[in-house]
Protein backbone atom coordinates (compact mmCIF):
# COMPACT_ATOMS: atom_id res chain seq x y z
CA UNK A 1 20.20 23.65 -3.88
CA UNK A 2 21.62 20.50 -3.00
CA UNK A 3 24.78 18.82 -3.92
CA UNK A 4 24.58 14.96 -5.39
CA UNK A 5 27.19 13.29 -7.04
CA UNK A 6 27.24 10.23 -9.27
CA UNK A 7 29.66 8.97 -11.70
CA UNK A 8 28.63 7.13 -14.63
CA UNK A 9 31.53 4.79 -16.39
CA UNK A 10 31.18 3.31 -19.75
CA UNK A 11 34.04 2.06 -21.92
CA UNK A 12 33.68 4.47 -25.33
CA UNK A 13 32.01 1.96 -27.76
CA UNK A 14 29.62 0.40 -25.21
CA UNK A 15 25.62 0.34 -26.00
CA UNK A 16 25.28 2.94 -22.54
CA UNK A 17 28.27 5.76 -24.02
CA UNK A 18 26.38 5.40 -27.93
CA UNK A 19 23.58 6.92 -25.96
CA UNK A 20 21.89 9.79 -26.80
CA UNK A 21 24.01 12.23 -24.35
CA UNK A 22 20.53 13.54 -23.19
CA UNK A 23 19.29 10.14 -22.12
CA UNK A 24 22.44 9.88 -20.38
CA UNK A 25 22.26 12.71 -18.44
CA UNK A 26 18.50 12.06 -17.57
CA UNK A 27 19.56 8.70 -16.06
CA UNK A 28 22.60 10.67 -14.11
CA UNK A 29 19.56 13.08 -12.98
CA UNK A 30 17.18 10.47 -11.69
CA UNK A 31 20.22 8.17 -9.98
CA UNK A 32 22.06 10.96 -8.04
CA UNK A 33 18.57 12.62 -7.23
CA UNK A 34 17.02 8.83 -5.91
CA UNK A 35 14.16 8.90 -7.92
CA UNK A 36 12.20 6.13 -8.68
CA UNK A 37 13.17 4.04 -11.67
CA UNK A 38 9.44 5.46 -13.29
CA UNK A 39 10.29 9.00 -12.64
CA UNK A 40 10.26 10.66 -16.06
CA UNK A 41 13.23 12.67 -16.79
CA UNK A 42 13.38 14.98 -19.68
CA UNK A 43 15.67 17.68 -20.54
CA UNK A 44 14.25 21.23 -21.51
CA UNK A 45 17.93 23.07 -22.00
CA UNK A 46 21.52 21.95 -21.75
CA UNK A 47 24.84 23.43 -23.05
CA UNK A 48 25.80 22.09 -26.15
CA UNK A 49 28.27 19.39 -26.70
CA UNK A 50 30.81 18.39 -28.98
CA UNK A 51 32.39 15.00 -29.83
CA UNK A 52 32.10 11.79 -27.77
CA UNK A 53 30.81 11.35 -24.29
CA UNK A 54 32.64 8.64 -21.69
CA UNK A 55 31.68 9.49 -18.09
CA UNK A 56 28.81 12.26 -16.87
CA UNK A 57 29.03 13.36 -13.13
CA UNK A 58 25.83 15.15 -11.72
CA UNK A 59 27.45 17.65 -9.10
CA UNK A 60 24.31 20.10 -8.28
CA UNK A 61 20.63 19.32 -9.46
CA UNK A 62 17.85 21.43 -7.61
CA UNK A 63 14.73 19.73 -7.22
CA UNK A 64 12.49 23.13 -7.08
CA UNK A 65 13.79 24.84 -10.30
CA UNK A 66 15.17 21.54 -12.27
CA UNK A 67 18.39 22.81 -13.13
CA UNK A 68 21.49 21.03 -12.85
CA UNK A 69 25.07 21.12 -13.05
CA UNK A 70 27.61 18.24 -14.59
CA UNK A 71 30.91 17.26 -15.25
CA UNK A 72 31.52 15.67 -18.59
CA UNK A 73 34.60 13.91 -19.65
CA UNK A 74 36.13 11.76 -22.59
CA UNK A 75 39.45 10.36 -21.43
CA UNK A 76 41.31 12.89 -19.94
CA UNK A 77 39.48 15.60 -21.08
CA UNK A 78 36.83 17.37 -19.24
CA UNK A 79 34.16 19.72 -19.34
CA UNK A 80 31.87 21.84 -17.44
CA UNK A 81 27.79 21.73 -18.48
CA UNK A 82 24.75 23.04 -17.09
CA UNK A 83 20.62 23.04 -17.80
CA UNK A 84 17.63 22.44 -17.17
CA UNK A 85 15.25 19.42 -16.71
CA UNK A 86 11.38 18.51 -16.18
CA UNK A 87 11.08 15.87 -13.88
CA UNK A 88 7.49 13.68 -13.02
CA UNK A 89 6.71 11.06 -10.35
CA UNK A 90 4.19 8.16 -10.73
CA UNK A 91 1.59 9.74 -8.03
CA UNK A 92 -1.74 8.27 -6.41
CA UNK A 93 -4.21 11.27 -7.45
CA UNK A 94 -8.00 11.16 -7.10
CA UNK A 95 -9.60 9.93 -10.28
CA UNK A 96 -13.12 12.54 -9.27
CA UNK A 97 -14.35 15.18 -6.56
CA UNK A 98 -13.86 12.53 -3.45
CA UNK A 99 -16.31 14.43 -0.45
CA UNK A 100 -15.54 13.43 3.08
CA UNK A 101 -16.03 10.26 4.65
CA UNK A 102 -16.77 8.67 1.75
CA UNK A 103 -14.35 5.16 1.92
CA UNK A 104 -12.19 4.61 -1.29
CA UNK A 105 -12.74 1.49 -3.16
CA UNK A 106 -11.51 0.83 -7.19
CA UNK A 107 -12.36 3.67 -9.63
CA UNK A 108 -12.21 6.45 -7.12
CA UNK A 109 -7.88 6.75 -7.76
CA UNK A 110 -5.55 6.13 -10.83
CA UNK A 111 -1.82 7.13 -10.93
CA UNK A 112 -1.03 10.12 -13.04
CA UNK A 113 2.79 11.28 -13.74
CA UNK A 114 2.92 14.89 -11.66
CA UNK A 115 5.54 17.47 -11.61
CA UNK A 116 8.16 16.75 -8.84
CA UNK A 117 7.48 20.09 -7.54
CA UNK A 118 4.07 19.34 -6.93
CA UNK A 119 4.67 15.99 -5.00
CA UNK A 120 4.15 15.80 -0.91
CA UNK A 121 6.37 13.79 0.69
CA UNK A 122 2.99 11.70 2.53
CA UNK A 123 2.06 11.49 -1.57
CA UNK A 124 0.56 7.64 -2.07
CA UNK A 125 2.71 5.75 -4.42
CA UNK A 126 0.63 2.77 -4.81
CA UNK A 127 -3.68 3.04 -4.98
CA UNK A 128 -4.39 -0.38 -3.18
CA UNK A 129 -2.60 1.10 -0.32
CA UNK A 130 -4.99 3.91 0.07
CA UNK A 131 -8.41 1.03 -0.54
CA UNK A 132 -10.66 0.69 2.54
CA UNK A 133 -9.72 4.37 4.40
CA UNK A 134 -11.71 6.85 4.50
CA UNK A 135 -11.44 10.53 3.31
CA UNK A 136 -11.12 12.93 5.68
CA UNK A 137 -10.65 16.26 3.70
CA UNK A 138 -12.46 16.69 0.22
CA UNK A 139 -10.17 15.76 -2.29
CA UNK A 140 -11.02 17.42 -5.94
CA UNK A 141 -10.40 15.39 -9.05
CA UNK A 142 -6.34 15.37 -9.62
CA UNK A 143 -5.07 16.05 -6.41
CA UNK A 144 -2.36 13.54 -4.97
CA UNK A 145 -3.93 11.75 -1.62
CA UNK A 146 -1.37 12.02 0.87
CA UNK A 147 -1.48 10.25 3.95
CA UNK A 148 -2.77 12.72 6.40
CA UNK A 149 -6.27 12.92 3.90
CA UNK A 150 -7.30 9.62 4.84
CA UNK A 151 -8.12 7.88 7.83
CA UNK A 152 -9.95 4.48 9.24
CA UNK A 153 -13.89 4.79 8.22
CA UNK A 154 -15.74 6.51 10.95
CA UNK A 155 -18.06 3.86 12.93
CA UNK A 156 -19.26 5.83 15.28
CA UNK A 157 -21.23 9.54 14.74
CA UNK A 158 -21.55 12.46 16.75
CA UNK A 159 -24.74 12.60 19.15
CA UNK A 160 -25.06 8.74 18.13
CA UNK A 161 -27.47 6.34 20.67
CA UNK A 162 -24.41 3.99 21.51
CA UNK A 163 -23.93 0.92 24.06
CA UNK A 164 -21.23 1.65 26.71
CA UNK A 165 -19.61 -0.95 28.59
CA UNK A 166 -17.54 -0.97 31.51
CA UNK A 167 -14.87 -3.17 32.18
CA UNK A 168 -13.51 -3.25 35.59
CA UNK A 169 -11.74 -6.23 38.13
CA UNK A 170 -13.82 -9.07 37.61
CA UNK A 171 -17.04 -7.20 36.57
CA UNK A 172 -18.48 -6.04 33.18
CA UNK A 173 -21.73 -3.75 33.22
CA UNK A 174 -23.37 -1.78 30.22
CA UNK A 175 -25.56 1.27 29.69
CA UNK A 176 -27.09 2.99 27.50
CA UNK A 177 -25.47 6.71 26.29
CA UNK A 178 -24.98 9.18 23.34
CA UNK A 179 -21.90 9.74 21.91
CA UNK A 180 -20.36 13.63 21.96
CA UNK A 181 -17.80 12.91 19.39
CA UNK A 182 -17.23 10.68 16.38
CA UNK A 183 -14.70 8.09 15.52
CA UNK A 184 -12.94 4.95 13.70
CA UNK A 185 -12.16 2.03 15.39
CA UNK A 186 -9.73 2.47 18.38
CA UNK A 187 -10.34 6.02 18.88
CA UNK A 188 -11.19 7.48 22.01
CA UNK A 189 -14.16 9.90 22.95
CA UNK A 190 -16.35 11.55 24.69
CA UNK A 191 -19.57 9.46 26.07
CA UNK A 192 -22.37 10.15 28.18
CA UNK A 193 -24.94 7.92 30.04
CA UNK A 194 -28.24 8.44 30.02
CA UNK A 195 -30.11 9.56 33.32
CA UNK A 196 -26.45 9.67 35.49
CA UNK A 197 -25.62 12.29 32.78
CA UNK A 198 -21.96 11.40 33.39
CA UNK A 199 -19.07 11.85 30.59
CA UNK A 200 -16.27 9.53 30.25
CA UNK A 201 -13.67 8.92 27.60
CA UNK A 202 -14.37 5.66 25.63
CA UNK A 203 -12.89 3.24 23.27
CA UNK A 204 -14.56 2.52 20.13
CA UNK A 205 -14.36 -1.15 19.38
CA UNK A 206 -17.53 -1.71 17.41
CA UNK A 207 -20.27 0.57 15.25
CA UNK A 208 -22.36 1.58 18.36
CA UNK A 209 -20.54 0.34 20.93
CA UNK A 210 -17.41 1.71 23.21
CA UNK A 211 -15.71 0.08 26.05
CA UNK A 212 -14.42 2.15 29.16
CA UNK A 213 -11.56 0.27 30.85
């Protein structure tokens, strides 16, 4: 569990202490927690409470199990309350069954509210970040994308007839060869020349065609 703390001041009378208490202690949640001002905070439990409401200190909320811990107070008197909250984040999640290498364009993700538990930390916030890559592990309908299940399109397949082109001190000279691996733009690998038979390592810098430097 960790330990946040936030105070919340508002003279008694204000529009924020005429607040529903709940709303008030949601707001404490997703402040001392950093969430994002469209996390959705919403209590399940909480100790019941009595009379007016002027400050609310968050002192323990744990992400995992929702439950928190807070300091109440109306003047000079103060009180101890505890509960339990559901909390959601605003996540990129695939919109169908996305199969592998297939490159995301509009329709294939939508944002969907998903429990905070349930979040990775590589989770896409924001779908036109994720346009234009390419999927490297299946992703079913619903999932959050994360970062590490995308990747620049492939241009270049394995055992793919290919152009290889050498680059050296004042002299450029190409060849025919067959790829032995496959990769996006800027990756390295494996190539071999026809009739030499020799493998080098190659950059890919075009569909069909890798430079060796």
């Amino acid at each position: 569990m960790i330990r946040l703390f936030l105070v919340i001041f508002a003279a008694f009378g204000s529009a924020f202490a005429q607040a529903p208490l709940t709303e008030r202690v949601g707001d404490a949640i997703r402040s001392a927690a950093l969430l994002p001002d469209a996390a959705d905070v919403r209590l399940l439990s909480m100790t019941p409470v009595r009379g007016a409401v002027e400050q609310v200190e968050i002192t323990n909320f744990d992400r995992r199990s929702g439950r928190f811990e807070a300091v109440i107070a109306n003047g000079p008197r103060k009180a101890q309350i505890s509960g339990r909250a559901a909390v959601t984040l605003p996540v990129v999640v695939a919109a169908r069954n996305l199969g592998r290498d297939h490159t995301l364009a509009a329709g294939d993700l939508e944002v969907r509210h998903v429990p905070i538990q349930q979040v990775p930390s590589t989770a896409y916030n924001e779908p036109q970040e994720a346009f234009g890559m390419a999927v490297r592990r299946s992703l079913a309908a619903g999932r959050p994308v994360r970062q590490e299940d995308l990747g620049q399109p492939l241009i270049i397949r394995k055992n793919e007839v290919i152009e290889i082109t050498y680059e050296t001190a004042g002299m450029v000279l190409s060849a025919r060869g067959r790829s032995l691996d496959e990769g996006a733009r800027g990756d390295f690998i494996r190539v071999v020349t026809e009739g030499q038979g020799r493998t080098v390592s190659a950059e890919i810098v075009a569909p069909g065609r890798v430079v060796v430097r």
